[in-house]
N, C-alpha and C. Protein backbone atom coordinates (compact mmCIF):
# COMPACT_ATOMS: atom_id res chain seq x y z
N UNK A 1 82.24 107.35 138.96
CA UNK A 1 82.76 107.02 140.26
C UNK A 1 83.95 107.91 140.56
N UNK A 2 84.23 108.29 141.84
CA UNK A 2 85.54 109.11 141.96
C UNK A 2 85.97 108.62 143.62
N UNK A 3 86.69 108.84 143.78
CA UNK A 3 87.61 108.82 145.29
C UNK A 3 88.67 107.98 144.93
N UNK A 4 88.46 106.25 145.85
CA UNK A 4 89.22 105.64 145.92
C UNK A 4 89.29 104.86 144.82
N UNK A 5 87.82 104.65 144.15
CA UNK A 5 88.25 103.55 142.63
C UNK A 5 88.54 104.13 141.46
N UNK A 6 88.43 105.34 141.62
CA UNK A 6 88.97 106.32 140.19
C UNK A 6 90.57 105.76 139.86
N UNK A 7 91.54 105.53 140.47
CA UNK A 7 92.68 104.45 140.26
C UNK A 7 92.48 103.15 139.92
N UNK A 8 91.47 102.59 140.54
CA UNK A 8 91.95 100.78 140.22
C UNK A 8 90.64 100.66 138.84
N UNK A 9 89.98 101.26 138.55
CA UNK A 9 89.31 101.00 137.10
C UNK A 9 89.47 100.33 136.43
N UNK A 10 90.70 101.72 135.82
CA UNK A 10 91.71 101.61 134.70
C UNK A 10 92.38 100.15 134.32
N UNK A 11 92.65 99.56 135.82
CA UNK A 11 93.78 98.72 136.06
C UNK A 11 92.51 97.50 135.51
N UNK A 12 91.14 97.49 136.32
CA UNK A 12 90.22 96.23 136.57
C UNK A 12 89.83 96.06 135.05
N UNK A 13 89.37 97.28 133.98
CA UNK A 13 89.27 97.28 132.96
C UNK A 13 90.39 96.77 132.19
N UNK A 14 91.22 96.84 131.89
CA UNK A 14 92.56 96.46 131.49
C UNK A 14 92.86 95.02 131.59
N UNK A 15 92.32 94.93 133.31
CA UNK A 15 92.51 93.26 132.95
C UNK A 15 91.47 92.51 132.01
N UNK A 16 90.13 93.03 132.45
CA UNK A 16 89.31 92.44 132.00
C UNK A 16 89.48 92.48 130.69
N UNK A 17 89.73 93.32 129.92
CA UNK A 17 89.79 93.21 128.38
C UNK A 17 91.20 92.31 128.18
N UNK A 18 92.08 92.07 128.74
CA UNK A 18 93.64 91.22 128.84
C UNK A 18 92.37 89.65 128.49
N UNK A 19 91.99 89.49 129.57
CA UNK A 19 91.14 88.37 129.44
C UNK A 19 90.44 88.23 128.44
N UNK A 20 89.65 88.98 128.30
CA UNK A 20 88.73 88.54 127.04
C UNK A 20 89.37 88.53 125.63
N UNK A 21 90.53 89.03 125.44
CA UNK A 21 91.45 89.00 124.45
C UNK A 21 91.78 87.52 124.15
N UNK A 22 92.24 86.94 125.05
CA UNK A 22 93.45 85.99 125.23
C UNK A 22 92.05 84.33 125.32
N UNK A 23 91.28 85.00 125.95
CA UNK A 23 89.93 83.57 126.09
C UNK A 23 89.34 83.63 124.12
N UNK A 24 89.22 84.37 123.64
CA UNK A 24 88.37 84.73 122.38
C UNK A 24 89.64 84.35 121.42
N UNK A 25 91.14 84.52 121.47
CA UNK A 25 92.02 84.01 120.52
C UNK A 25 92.44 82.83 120.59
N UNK A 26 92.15 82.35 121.85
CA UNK A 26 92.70 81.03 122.34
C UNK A 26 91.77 80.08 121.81
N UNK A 27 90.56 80.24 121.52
CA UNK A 27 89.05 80.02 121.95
C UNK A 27 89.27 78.15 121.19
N UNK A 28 89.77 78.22 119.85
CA UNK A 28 89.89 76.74 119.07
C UNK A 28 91.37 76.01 119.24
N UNK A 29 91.81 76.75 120.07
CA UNK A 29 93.61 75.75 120.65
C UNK A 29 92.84 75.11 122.03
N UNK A 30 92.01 75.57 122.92
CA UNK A 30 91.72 75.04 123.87
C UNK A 30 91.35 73.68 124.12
N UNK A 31 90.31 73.42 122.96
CA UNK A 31 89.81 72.10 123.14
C UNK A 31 91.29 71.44 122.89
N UNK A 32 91.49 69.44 122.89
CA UNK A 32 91.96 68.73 122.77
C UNK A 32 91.83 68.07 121.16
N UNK A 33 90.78 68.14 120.28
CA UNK A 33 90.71 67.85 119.91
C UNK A 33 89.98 68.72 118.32
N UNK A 34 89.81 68.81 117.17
CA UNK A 34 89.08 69.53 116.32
C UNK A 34 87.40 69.69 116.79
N UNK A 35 87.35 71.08 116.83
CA UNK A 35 86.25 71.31 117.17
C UNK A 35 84.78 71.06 115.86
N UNK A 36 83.73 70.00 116.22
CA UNK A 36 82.84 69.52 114.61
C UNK A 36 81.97 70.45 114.64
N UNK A 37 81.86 70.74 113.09
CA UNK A 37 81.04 72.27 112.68
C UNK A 37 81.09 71.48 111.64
N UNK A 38 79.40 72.07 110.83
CA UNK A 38 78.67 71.60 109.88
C UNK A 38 79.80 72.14 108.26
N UNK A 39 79.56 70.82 107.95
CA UNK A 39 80.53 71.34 106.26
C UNK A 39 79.88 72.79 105.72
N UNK A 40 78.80 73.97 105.74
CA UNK A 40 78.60 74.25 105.36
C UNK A 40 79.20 75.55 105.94
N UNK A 41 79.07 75.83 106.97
CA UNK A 41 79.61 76.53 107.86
C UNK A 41 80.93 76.63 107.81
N UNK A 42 82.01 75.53 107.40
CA UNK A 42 83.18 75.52 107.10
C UNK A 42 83.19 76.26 106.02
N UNK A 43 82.64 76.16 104.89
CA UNK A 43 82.71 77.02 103.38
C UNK A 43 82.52 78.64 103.49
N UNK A 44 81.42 78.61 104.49
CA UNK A 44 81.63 80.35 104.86
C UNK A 44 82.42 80.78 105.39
N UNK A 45 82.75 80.14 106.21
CA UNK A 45 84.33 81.10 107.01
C UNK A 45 85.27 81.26 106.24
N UNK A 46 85.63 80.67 105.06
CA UNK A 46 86.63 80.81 104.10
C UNK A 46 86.05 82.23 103.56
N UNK A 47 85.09 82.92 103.38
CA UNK A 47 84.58 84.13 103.08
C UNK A 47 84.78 85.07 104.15
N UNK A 48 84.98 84.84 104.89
CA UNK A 48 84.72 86.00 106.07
C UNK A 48 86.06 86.84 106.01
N UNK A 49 87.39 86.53 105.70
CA UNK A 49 88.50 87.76 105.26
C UNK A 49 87.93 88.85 104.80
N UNK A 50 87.59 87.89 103.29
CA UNK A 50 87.25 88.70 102.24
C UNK A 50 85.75 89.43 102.56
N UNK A 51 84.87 89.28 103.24
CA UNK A 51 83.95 90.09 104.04
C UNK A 51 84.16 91.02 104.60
N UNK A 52 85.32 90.52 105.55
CA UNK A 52 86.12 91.76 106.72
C UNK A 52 86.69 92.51 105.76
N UNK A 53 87.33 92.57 105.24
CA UNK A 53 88.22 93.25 104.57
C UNK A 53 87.21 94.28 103.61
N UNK A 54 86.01 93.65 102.90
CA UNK A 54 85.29 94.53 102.24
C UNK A 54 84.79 95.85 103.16
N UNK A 55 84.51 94.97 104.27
CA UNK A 55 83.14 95.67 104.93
C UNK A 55 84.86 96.97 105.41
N UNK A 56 85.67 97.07 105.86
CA UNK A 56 86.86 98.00 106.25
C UNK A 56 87.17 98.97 105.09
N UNK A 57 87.36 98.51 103.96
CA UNK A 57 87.86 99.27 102.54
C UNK A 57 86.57 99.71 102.26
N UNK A 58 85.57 99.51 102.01
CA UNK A 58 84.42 99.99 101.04
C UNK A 58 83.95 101.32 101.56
N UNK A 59 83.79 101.41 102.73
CA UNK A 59 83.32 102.92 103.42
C UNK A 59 84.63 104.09 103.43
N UNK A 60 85.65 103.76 103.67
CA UNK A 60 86.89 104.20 103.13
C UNK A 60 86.79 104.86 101.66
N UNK A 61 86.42 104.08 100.90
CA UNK A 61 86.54 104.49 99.36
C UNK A 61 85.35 104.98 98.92
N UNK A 62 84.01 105.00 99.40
CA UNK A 62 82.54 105.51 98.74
C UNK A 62 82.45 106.35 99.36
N UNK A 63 82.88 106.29 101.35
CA UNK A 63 82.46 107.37 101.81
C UNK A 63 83.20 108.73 102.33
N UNK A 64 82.73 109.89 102.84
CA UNK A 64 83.49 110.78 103.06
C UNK A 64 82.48 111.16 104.41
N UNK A 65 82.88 111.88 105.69
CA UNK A 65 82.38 112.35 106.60
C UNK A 65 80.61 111.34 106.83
N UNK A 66 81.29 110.60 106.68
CA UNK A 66 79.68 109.66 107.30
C UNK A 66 78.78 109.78 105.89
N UNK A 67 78.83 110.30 104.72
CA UNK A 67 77.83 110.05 103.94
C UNK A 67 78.32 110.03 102.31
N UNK A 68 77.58 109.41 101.75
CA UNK A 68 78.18 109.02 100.28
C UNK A 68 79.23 109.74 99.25
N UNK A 69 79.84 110.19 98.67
CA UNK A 69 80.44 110.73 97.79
C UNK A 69 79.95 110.85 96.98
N UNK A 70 79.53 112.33 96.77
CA UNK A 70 78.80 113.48 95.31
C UNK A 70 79.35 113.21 94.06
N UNK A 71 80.54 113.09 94.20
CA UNK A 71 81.76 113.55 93.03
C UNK A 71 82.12 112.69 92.45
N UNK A 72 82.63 112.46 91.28
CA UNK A 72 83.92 111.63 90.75
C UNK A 72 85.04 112.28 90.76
N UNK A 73 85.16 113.77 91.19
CA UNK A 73 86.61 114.12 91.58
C UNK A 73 87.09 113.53 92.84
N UNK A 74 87.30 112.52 93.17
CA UNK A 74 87.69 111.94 94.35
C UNK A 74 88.63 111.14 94.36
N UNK A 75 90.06 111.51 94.89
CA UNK A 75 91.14 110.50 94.58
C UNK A 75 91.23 109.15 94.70
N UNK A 76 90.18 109.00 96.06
CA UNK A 76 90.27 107.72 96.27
C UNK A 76 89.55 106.36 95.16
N UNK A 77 88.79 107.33 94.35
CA UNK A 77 88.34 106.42 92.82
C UNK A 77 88.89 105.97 92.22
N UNK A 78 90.36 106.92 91.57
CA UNK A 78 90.64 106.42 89.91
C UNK A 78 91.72 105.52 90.69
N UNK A 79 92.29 106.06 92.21
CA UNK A 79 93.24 105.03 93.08
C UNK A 79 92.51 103.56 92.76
N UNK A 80 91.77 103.42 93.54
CA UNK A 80 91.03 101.80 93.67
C UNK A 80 90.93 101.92 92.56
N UNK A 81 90.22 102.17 91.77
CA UNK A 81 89.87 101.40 90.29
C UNK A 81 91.51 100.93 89.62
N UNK A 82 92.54 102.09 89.80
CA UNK A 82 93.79 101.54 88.98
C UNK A 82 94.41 100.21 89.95
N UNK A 83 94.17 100.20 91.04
CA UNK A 83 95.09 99.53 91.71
C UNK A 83 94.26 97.95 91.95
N UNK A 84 92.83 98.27 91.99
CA UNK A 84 92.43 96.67 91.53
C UNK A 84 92.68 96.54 90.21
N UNK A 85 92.22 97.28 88.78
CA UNK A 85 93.21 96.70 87.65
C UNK A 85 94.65 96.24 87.74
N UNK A 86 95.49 96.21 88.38
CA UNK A 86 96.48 96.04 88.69
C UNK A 86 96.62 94.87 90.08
N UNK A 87 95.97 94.63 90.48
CA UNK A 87 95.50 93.26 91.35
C UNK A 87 95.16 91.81 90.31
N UNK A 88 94.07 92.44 89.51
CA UNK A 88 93.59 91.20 88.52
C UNK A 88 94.87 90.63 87.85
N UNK A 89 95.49 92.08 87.18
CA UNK A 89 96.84 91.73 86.34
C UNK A 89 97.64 90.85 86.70
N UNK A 90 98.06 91.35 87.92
CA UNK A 90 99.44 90.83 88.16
C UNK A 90 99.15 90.04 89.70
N UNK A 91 98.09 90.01 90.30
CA UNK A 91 98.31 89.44 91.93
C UNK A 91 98.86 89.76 92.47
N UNK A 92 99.73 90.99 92.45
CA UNK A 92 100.49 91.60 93.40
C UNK A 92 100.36 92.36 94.54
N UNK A 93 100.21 91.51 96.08
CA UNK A 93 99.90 93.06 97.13
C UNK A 93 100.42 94.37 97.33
N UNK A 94 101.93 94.60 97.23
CA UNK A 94 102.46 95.40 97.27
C UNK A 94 102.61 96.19 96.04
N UNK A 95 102.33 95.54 94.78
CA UNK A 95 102.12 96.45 93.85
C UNK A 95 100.93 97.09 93.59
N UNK A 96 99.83 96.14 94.39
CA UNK A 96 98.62 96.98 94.60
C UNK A 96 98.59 98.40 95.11
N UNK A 97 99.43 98.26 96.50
CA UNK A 97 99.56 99.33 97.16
C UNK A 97 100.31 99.95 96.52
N UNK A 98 101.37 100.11 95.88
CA UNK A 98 102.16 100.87 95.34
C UNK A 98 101.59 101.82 94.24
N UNK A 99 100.73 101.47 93.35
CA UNK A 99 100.28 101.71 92.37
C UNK A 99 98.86 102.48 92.65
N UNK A 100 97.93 102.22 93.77
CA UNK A 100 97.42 103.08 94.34
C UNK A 100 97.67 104.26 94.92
N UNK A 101 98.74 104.36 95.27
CA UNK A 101 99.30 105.37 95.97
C UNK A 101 99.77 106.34 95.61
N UNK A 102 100.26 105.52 93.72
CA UNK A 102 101.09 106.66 93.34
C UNK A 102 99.82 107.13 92.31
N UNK A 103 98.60 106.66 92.55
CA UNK A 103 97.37 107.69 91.78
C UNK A 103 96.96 108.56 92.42
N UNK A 104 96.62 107.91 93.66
CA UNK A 104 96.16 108.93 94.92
C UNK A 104 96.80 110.41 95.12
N UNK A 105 98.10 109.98 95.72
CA UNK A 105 98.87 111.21 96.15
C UNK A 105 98.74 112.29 95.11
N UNK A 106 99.53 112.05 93.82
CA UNK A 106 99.33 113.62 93.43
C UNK A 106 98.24 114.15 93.14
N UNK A 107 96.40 113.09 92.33
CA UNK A 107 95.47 113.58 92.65
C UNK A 107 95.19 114.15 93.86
N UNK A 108 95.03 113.83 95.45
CA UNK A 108 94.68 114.31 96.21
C UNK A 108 95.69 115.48 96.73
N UNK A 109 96.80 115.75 96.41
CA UNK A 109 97.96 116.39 97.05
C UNK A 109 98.32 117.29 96.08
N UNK A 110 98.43 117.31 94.57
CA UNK A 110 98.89 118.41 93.35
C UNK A 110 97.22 118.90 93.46
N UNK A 111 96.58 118.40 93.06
CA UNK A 111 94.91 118.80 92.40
C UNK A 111 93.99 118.92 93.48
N UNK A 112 94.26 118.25 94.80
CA UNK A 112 93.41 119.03 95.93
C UNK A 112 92.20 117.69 95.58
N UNK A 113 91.87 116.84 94.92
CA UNK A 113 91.06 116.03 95.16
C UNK A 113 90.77 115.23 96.02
């Protein structure tokens, strides 16, 4: 489209996503009361972090440019592998990250991995 609505788009899109933001977070404060869902269905959503979170990290760490990783020279390996040993250990988030990071960097940054 171009002329006169090439300006208000931007604006109509904008709202519309404002809305659908705010209807989709709001979505279980709205009712008055607890919304009833099957006990079983309750037990899965307690999984779904840890789903999200896989399904975000895992392609991150196996993959490179859209397709699998050839190598085990790959920093992002001996990183995750040390830094979940270091999860089991100690439960620590920030030492997770910390301890990943400090495998990563100079593999990927001294050695080019």
């Amino acid at each position: 489209m171009s002329g006169q609505w090439s300006g208000v788009l931007p604006w109509v899109a904008t709202f519309g996503l404002a809305v659908v933001t705010v209807v989709t977070r709001a979505f279980f404060m709205i009712p008055e009361r607890e919304v009833p869902m099957p006990e079983w269905f309750k037990r899965g959503l307690k999984y779904a972090p840890l789903a999200a979170l896989a399904a975000v990290i895992a392609p991150e760490i196996l993959m490179s440019q859209g397709a699998l990783i050839t190598t085990l020279a790959d920093a992002r390996l001996p990183a995750a592998l040390c830094a979940s040993i270091y999860f089991v250990c100690k439960r620590g988030i920030l030492g997770t990250i910390v301890v990943g990071m400090a495998v990563y960097l100079p593999l990927h940054i001294i050695w080019g991995w």
